[in-house]
Protein backbone atom coordinates (compact mmCIF):
# COMPACT_ATOMS: atom_id res chain seq x y z
CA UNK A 1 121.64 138.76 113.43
CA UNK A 2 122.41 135.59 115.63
CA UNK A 3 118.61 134.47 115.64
CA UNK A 4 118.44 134.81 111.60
CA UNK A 5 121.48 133.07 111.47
CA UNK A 6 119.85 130.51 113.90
CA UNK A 7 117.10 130.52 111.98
CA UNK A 8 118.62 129.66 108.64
CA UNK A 9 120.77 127.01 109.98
CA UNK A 10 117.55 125.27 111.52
CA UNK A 11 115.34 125.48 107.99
CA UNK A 12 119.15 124.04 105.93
CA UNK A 13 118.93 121.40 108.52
CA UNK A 14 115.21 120.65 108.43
CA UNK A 15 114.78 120.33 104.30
CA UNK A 16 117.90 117.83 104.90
CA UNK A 17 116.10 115.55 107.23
CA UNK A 18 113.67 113.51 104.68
CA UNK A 19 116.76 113.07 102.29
CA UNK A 20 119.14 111.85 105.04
CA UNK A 21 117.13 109.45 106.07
CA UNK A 22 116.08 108.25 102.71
CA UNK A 23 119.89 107.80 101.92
CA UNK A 24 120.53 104.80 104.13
CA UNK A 25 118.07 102.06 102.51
CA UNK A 26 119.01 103.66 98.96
CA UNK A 27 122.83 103.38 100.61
CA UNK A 28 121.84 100.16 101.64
CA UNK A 29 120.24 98.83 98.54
CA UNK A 30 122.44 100.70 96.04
CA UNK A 31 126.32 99.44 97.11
CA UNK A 32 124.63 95.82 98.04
CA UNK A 33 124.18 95.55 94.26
CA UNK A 34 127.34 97.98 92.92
CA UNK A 35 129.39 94.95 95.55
CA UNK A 36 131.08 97.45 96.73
CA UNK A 37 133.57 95.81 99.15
CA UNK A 38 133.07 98.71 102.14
CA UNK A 39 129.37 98.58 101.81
CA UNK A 40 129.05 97.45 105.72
CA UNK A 41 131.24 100.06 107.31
CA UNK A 42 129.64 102.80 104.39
CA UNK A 43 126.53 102.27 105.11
CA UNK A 44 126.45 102.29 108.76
CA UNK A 45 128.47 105.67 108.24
CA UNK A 46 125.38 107.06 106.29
CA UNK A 47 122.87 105.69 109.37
CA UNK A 48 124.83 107.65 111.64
CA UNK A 49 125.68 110.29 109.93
CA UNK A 50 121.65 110.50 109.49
CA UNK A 51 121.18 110.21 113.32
CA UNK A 52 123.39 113.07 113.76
CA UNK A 53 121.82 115.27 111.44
CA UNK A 54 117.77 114.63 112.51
CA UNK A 55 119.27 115.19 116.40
CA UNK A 56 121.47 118.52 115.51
CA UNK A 57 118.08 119.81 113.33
CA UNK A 58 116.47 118.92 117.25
CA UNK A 59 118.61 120.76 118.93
CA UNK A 60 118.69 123.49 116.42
CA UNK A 61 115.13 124.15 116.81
CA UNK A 62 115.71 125.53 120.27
CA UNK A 63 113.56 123.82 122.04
CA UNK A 64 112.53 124.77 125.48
CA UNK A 65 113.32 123.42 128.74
CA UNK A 66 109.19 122.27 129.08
CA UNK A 67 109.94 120.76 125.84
CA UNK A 68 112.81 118.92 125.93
CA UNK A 69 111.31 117.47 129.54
CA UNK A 70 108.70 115.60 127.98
CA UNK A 71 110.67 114.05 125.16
CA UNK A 72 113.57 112.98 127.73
CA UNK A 73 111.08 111.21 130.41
CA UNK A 74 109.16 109.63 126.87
CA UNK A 75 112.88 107.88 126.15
CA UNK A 76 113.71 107.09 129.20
CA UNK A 77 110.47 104.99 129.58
CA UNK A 78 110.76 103.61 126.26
CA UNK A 79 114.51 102.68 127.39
CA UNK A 80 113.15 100.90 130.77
CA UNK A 81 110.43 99.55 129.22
CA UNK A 82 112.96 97.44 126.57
CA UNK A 83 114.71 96.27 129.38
CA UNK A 84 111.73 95.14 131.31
CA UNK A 85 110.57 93.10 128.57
CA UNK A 86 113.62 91.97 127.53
CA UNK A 87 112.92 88.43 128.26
CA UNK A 88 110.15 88.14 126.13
CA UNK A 89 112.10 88.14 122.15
CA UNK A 90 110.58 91.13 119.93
CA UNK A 91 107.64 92.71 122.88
CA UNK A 92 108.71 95.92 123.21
CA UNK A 93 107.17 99.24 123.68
CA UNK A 94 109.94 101.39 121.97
CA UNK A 95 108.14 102.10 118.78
CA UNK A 96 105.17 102.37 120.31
CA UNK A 97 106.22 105.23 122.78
CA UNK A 98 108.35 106.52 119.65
CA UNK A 99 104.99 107.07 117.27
CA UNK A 100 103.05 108.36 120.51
CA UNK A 101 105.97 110.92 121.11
CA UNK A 102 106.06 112.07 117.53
CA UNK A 103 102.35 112.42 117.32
CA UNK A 104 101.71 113.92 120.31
CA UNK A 105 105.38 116.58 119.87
CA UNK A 106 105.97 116.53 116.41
CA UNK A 107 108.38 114.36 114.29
CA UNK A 108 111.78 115.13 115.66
CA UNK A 109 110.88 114.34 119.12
CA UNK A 110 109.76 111.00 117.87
CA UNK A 111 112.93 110.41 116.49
CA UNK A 112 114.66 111.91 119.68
CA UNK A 113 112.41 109.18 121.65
CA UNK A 114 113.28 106.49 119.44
CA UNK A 115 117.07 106.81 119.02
CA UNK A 116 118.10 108.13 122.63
CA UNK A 117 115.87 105.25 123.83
CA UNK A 118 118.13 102.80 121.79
CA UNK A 119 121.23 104.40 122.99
CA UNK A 120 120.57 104.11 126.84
CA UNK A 121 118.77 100.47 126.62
CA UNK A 122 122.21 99.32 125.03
CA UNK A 123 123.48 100.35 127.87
CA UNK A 124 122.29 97.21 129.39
CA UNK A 125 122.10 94.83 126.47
CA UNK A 126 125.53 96.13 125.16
CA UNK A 127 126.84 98.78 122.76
CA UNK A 128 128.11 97.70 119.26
CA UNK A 129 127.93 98.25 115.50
CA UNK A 130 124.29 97.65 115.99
CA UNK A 131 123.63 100.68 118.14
CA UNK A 132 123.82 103.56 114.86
CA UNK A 133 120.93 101.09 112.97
CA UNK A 134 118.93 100.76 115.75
CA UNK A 135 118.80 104.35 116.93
CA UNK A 136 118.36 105.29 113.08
CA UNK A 137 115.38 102.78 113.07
CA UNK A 138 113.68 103.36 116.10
CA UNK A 139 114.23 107.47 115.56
CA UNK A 140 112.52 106.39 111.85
CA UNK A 141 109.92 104.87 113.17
CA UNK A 142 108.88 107.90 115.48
CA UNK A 143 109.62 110.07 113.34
CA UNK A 144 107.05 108.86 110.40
CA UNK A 145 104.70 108.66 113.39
CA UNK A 146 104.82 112.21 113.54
CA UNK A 147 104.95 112.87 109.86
CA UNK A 148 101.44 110.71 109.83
CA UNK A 149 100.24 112.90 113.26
CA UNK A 150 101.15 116.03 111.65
CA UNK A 151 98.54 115.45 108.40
CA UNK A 152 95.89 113.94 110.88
CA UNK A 153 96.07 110.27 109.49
CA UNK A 154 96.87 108.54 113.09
CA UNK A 155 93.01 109.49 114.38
CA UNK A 156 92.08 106.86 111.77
CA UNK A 157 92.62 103.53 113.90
CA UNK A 158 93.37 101.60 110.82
CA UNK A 159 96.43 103.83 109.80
CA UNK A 160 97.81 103.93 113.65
CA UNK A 161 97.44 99.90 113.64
CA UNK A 162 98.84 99.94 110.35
CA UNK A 163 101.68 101.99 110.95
CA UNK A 164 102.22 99.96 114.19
CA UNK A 165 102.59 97.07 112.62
CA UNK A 166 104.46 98.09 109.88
CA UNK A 167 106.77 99.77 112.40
CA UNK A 168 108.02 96.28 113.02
CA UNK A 169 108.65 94.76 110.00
CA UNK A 170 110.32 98.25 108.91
CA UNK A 171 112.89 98.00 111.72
CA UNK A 172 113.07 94.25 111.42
CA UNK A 173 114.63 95.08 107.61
CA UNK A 174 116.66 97.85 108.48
CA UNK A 175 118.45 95.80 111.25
CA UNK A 176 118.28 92.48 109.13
CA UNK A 177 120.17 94.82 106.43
CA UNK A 178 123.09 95.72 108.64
CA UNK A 179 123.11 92.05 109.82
CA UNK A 180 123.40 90.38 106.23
CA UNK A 181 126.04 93.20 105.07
CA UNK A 182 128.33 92.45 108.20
CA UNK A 183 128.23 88.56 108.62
CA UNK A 184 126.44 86.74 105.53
CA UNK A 185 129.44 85.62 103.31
CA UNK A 186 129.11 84.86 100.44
CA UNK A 187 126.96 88.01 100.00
CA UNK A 188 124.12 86.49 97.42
CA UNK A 189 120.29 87.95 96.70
CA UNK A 190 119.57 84.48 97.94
CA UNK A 191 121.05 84.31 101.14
CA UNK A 192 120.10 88.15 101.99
CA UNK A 193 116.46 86.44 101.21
CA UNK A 194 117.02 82.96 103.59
CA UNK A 195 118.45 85.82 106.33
CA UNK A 196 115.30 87.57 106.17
CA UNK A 197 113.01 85.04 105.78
CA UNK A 198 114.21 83.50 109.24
CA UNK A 199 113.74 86.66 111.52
CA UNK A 200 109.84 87.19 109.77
CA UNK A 201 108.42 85.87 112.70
CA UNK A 202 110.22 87.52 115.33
CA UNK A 203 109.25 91.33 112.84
CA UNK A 204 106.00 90.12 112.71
CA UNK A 205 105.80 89.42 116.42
CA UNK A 206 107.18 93.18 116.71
CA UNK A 207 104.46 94.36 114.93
CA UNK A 208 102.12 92.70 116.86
CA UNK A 209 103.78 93.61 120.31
CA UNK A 210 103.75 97.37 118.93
CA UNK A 211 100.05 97.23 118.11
CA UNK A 212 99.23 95.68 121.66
CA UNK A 213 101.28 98.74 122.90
CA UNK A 214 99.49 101.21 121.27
CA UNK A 215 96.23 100.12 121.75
CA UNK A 216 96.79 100.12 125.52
CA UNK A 217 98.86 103.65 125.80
CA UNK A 218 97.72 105.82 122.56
CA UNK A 219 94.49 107.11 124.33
CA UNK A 220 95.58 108.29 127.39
CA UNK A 221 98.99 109.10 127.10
CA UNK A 222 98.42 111.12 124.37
CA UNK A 223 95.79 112.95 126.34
CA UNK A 224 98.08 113.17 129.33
CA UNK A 225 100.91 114.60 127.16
CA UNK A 226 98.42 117.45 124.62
CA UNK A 227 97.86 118.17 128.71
CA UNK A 228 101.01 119.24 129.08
CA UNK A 229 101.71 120.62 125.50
CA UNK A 230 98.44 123.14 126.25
CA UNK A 231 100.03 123.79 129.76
CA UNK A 232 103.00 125.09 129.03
CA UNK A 233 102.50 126.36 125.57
CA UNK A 234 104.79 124.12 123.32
């Protein structure tokens, strides 16, 4: 009775996932234009509250020791790796390690990757109102890397570049979003547009950076970490 229970909560959970995180650019988008007043602190309520859900639909999955183990050493990297590269603006291997984790352990371990490896970087760049959009992109990004794994379309080297770079310029937005609803006043199409014109070429650099990442880790860490899938039966 417990596991069906179990059971049900985890598929309620997992049909919510794709809609949750759909619900913060539409959030985003929709009360920009409504000028809704709140739309700052509301929207960074629906990024967390979207963070919440994709890590409780994780954890409700019952994963195993052997499989939580790879997913926490895969954020922890990611989480160094920021900080070892944080003198060089926009090279970092998060999203790379995120899409490699998804691909290689499914979609919710990419997110996992992503947004825990936001969470304990800020511990050395410093926690804020940024931390929710950043986890929520980062956890996006390796989580549609392991939507794409999942359907085969990463072992074409044009979608995994593709997705790479896109990575960038998709967390670029999302954090350029939460930066023009919290500190661009008046709040105009026009200056949202200036605001995101001027970070371009540090998202495009991200993209880049991400590419470079993958292109050096995708072939053998993924091999090392199927090694350890087979292994232990994940």
């Amino acid at each position: 009775m417990i596991e069906r229970e179990q059971s049900r909560r985890f598929r309620w959970l997992a049909a919510l996932e794709a809609p949750a995180l759909l619900a913060v650019p539409v959030a985003l988008v929709g009360l920009s234009a409504a000028g809704v007043s709140a739309t700052a602190g509301l929207t960074m309520a629906v990024a967390a509250l979207a963070v919440c859900l994709v890590l409780t639909s994780f954890e409700a999955s019952r994963p195993a020791l052997r499989q939580l183990m790879p997913t926490a050493v895969l954020a922890a990297v990611a989480a160094a790796g920021r900080v070892l590269f944080s003198p060089v603006p926009d090279v970092k291997p998060v999203s790379a390690i995120a899409i490699v984790a998804g691909a290689a352990l499914g979609r919710r371990s990419g997110f996992v990757v992503g947004a825990l490896a936001a969470l304990a970087s800020n511990a050395f760049f410093g926690q804020g109102p940024w931390t929710p959009w950043q986890m929520y992109a980062w956890g996006l990004v390796g989580y549609v890397g392991g939507v794409l794994g999942e359907r085969g379309w990463l072992e074409r080297s044009a979608v995994l570049l593709g997705w790479g770079f896109a990575s960038g310029l998709v967390y670029g937005l999302i954090l350029n979003g939460y930066h023009v609803l919290g500190y661009v006043h008046p709040l105009t199409w026009q200056a949202a547009l200036v605001a995101c014109a001027a970070s371009l070429p540090l998202d495009v650099t991200h993209g880049i950076a991400t590419v470079a990442f993958l292109g050096v880790i995708w072939v053998p860490w993924r091999r090392a970490i199927r090694r350890v899938v087979a292994k232990y039966d994940l």
